[in-house]
Protein backbone atom coordinates (compact mmCIF):
# COMPACT_ATOMS: atom_id res chain seq x y z
CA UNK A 1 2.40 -12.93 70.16
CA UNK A 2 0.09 -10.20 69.43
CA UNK A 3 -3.11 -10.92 67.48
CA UNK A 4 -3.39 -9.52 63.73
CA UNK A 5 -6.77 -9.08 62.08
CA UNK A 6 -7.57 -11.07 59.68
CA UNK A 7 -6.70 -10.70 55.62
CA UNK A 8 -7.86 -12.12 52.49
CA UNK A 9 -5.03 -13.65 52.72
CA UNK A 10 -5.69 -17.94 52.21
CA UNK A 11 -2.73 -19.41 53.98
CA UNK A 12 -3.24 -22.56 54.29
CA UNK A 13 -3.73 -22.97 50.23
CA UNK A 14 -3.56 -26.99 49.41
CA UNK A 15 -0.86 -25.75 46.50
CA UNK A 16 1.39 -24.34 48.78
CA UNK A 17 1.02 -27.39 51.61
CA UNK A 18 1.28 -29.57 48.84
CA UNK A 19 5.14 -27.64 48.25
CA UNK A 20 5.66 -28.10 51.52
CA UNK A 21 4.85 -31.82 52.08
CA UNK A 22 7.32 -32.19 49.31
CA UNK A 23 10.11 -30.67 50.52
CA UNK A 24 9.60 -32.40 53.94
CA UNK A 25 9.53 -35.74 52.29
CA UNK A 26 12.93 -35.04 50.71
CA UNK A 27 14.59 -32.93 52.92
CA UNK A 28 17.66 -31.75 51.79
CA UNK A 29 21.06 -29.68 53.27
CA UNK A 30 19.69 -25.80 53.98
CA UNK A 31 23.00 -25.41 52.33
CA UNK A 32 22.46 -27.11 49.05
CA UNK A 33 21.67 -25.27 45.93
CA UNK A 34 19.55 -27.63 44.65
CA UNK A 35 17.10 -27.26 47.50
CA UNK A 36 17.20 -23.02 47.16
CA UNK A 37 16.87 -23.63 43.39
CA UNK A 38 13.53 -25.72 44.44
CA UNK A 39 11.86 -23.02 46.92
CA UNK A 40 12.34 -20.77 44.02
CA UNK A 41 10.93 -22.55 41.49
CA UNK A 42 8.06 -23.49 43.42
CA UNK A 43 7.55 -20.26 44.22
CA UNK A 44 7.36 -19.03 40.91
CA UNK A 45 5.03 -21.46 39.85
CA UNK A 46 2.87 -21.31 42.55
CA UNK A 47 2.49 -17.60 41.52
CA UNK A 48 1.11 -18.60 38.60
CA UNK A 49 -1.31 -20.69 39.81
CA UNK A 50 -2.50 -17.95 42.27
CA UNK A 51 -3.01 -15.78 38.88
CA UNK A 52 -0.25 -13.44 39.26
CA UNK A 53 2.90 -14.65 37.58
CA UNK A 54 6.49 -13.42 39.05
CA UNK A 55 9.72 -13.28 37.17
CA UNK A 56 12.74 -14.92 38.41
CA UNK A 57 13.90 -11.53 39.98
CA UNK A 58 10.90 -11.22 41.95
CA UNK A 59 10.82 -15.01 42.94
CA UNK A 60 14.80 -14.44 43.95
CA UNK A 61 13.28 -11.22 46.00
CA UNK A 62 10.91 -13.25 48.15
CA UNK A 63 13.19 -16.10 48.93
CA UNK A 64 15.97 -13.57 50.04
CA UNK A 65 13.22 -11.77 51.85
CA UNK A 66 12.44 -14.85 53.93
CA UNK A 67 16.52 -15.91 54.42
CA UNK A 68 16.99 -12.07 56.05
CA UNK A 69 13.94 -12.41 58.23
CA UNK A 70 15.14 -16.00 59.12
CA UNK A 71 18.27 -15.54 59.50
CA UNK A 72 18.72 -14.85 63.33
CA UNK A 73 17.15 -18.63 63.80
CA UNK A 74 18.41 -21.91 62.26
CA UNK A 75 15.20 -22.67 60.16
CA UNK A 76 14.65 -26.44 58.33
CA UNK A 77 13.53 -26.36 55.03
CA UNK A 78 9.87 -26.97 55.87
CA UNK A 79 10.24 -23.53 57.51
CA UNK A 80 12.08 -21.21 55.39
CA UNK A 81 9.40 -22.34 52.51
CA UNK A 82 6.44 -21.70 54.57
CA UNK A 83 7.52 -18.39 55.40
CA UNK A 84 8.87 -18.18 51.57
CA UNK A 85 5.26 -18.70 50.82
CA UNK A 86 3.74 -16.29 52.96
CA UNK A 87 5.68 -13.59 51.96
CA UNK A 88 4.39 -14.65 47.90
CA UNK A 89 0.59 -14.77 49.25
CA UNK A 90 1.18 -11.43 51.02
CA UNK A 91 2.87 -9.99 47.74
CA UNK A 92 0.11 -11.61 45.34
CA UNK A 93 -2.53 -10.72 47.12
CA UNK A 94 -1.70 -7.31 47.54
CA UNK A 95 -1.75 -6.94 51.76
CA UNK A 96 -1.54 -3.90 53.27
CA UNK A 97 2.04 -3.02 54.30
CA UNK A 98 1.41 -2.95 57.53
CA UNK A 99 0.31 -6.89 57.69
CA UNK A 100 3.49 -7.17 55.79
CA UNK A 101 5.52 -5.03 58.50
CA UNK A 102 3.38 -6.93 61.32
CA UNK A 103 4.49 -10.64 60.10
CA UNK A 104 7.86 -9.31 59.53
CA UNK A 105 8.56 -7.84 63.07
CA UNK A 106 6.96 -10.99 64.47
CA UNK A 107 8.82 -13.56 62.31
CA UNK A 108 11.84 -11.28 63.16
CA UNK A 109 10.99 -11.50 67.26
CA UNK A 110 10.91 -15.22 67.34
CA UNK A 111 13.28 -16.98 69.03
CA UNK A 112 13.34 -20.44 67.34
CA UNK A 113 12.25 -22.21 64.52
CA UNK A 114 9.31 -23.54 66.71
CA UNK A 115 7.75 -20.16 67.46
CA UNK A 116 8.16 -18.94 63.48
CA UNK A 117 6.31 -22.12 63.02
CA UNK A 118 3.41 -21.24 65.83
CA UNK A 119 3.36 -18.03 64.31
CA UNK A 120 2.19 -19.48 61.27
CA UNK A 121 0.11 -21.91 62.60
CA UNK A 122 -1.76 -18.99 64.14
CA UNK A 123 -2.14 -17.09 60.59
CA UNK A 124 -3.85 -20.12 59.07
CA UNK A 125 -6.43 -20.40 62.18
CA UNK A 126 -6.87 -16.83 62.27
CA UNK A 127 -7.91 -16.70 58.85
CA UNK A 128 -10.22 -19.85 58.39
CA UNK A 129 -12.48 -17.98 60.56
């Protein structure tokens, strides 16, 4: 995967891992409501807490966002959230659109859940440095 410069943009925020640990620890059918009603929610609040508040619209907007670009793969929970998440930091933090195009054409070239999950590995390492 190609290398991307790096952002203000603090990936591996404890809030957002913390969401994530959770959702691992009770993982639920992709299928279930419950669980898209949770990634939502979580979003939303975690927007909050990053000091830029999103209505539900918004919230809905990111998680759909993150279903299209995942949709060619068969993602677990863990994964859709993380890249849920990603696309909020990008959003809140105002990237550039072209780190926004850039993630998206790489989360869009991966062929399994296991390189969308390297691929965000590598945005947290990138960025700690």
């Amino acid at each position: 995967m190609a290398a991307r410069k790096t952002s203000a943009m603090p990936l591996a925020t404890t809030k957002w891992y913390r969401i994530c640990i959770t959702i691992m620890s009770n993982p639920r059918n992709l299928e279930d409501s419950d669980f898209h009603s949770s990634i939502q929610e979580n979003l939303k609040e975690l927007s909050a807490q990053l000091g830029t508040p999103l209505d539900e619209a918004s919230v809905k907007q990111i998680y759909q966002n993150a279903c299209d670009l995942l949709s060619h793969v068969s993602p677990s929970p863990l994964t859709l959230a993380r890249v849920a998440g990603t696309l909020l930091v990008y959003r809140v933090k105002e990237t550039e659109p072209q780190e926004i195009e850039w993630f998206n054409t790489q989360i869009k070239q991966c062929v399994d859940e296991e390189e969308v999950e390297e691929l965000i590995e590598s945005l947290s390492r990138i960025d700690s440095l």
